[in-house]
N, C-alpha and C. Protein backbone atom coordinates (compact mmCIF):
# COMPACT_ATOMS: atom_id res chain seq x y z
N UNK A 1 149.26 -171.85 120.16
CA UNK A 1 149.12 -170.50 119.63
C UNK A 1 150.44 -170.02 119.01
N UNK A 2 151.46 -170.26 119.66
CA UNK A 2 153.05 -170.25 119.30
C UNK A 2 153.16 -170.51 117.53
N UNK A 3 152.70 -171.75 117.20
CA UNK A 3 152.66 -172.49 116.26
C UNK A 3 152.37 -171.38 115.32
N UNK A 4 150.80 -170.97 115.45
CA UNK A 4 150.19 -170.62 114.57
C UNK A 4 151.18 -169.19 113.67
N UNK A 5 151.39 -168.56 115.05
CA UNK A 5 151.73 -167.12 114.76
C UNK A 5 153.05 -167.75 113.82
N UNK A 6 153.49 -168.32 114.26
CA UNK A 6 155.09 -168.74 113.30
C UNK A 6 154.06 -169.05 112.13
N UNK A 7 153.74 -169.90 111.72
CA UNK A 7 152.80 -170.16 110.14
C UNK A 7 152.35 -168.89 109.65
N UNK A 8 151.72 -167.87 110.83
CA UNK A 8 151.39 -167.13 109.85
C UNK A 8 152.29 -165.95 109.39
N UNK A 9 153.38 -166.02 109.83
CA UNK A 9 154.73 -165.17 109.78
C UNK A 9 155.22 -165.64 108.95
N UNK A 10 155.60 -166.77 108.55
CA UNK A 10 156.00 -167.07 107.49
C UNK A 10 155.25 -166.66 106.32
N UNK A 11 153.71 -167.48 106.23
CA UNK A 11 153.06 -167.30 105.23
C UNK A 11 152.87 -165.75 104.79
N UNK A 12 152.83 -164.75 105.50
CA UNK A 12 153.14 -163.08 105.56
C UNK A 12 154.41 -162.98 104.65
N UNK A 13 155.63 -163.81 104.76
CA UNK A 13 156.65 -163.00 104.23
C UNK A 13 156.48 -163.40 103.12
N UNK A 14 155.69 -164.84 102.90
CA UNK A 14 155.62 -165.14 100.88
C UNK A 14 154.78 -164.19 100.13
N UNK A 15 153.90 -163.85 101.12
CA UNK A 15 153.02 -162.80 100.11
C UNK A 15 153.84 -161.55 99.64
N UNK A 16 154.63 -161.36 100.69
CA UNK A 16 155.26 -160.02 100.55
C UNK A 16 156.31 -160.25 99.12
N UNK A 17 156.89 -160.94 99.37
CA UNK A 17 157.92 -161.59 98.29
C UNK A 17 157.52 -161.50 96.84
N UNK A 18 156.10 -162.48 97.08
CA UNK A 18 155.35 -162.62 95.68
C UNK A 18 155.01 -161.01 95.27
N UNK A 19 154.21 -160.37 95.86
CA UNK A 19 154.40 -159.19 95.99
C UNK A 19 155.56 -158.45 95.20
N UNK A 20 156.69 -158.35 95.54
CA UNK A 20 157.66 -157.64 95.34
C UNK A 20 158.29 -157.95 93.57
N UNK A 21 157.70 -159.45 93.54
CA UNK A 21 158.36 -160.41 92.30
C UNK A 21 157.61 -159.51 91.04
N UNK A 22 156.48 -159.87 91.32
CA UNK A 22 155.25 -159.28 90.53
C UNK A 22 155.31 -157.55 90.16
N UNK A 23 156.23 -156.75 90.62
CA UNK A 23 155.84 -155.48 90.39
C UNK A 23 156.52 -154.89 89.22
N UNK A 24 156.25 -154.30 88.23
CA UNK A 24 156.59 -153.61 86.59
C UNK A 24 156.12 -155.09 86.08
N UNK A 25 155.64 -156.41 86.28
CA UNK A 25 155.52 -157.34 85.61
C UNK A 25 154.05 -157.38 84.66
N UNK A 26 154.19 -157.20 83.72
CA UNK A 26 152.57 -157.15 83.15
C UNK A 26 151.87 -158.17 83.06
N UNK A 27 150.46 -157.91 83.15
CA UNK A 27 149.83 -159.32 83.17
C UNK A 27 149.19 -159.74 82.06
N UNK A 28 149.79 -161.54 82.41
CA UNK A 28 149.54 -162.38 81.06
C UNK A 28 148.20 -163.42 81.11
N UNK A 29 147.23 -163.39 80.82
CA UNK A 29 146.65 -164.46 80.88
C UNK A 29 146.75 -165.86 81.14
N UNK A 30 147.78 -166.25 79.89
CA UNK A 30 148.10 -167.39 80.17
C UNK A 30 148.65 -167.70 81.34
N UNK A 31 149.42 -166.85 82.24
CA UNK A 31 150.44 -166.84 83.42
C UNK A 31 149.53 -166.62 84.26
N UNK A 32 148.04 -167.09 85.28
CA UNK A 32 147.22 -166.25 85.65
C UNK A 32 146.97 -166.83 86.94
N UNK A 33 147.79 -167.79 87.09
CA UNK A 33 147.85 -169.14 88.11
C UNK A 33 149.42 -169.84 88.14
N UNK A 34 149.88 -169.45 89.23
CA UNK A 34 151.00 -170.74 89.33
C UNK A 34 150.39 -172.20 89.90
N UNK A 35 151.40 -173.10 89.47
CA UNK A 35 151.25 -174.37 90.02
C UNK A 35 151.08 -174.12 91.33
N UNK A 36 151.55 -175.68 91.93
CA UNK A 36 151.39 -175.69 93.84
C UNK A 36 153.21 -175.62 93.88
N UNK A 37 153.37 -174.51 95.10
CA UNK A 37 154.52 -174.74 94.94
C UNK A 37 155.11 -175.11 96.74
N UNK A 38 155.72 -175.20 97.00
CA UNK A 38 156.24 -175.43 98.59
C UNK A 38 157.31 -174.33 98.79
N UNK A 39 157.23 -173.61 100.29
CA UNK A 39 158.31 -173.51 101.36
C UNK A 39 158.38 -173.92 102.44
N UNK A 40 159.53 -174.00 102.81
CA UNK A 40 159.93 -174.54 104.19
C UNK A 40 161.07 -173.80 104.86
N UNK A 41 161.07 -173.18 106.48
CA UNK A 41 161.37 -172.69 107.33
C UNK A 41 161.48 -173.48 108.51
N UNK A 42 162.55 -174.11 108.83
CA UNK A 42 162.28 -174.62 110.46
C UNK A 42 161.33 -175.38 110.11
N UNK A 43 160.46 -176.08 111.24
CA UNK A 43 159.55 -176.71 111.60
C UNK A 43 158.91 -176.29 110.89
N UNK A 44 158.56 -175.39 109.39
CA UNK A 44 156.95 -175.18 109.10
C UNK A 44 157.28 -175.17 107.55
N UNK A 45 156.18 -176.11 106.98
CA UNK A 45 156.11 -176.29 105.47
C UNK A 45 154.74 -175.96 104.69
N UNK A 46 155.07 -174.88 103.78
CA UNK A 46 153.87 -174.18 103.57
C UNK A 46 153.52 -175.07 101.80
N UNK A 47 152.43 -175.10 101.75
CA UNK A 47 152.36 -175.31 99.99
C UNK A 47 151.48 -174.19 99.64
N UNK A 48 151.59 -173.22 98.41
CA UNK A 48 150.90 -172.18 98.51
C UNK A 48 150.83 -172.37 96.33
N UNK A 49 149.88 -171.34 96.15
CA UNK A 49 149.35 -171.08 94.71
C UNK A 49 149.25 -169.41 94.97
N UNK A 50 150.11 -169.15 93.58
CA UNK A 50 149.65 -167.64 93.09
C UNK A 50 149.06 -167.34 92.41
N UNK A 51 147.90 -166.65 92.53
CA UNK A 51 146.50 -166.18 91.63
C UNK A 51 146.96 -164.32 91.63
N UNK A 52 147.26 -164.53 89.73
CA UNK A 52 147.98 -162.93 89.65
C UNK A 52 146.56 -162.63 88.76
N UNK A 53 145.24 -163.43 88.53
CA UNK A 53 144.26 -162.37 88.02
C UNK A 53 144.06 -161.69 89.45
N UNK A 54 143.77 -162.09 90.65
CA UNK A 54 143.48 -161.18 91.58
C UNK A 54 144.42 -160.42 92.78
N UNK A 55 145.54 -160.95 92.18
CA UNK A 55 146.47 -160.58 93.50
C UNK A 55 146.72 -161.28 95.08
N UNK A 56 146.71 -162.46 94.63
CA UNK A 56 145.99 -163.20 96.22
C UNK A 56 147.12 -164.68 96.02
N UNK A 57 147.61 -164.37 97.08
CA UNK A 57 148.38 -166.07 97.43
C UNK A 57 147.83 -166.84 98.24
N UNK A 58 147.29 -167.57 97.40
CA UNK A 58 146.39 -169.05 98.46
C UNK A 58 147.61 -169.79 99.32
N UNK A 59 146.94 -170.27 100.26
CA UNK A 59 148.14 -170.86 101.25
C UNK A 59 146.75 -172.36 101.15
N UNK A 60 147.12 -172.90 100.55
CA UNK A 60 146.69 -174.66 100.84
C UNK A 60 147.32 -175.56 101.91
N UNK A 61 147.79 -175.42 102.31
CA UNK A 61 148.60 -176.17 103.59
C UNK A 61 149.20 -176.08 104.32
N UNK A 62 149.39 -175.95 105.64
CA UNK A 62 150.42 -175.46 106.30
C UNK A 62 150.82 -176.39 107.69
N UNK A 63 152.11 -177.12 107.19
CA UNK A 63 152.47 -178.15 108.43
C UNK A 63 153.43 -177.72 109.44
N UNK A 64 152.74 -177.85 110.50
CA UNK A 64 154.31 -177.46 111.27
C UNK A 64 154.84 -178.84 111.94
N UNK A 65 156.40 -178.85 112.03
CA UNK A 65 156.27 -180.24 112.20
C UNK A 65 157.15 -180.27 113.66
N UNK A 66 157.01 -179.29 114.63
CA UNK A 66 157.10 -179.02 115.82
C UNK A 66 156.24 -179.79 116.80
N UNK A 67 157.06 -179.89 118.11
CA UNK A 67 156.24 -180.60 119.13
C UNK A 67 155.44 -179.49 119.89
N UNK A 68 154.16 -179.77 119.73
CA UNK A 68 153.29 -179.01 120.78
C UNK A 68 153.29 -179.20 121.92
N UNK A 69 153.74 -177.79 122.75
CA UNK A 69 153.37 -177.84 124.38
C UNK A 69 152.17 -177.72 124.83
N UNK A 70 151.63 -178.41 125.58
CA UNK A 70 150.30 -177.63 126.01
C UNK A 70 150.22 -177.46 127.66
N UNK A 71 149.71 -176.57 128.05
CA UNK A 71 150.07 -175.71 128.97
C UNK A 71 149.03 -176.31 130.06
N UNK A 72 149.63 -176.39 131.01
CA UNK A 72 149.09 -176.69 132.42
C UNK A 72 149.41 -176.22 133.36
């Protein structure tokens, strides 16, 4: 569960980012999709796509490359 919340903390701060990149930026058609692009934090490597017709950062992958505890 540890894991996850870190992935999704991360993946939270790219949106925010993308977010922030994007604002007074007008929109271009042609520009309407980024490629696949990667981050990495610690143990966790995200590959994500920006879709600026709708405002939405796809997260396609997310590795963490941490050892899992599991609890007993």
């Amino acid at each position: 569960m540890a894991q996850r919340l870190e992935v999704e903390a991360i993946a939270q701060r790219i949106v925010d980012a993308v977010g922030v990149r994007r604002i007074g930026k007008p929109f271009d058609i042609t520009e309407s999709a980024s490629g696949v692009r990667t981050f990495a934090e610690g143990a966790v490597m995200l590959w994500y796509q920006e879709d600026y017709r709708d405002d939405v950062v796809l997260i396609l992958r997310a590795q963490h490359f941490g050892v899992q505890q599991l609890d007993t």
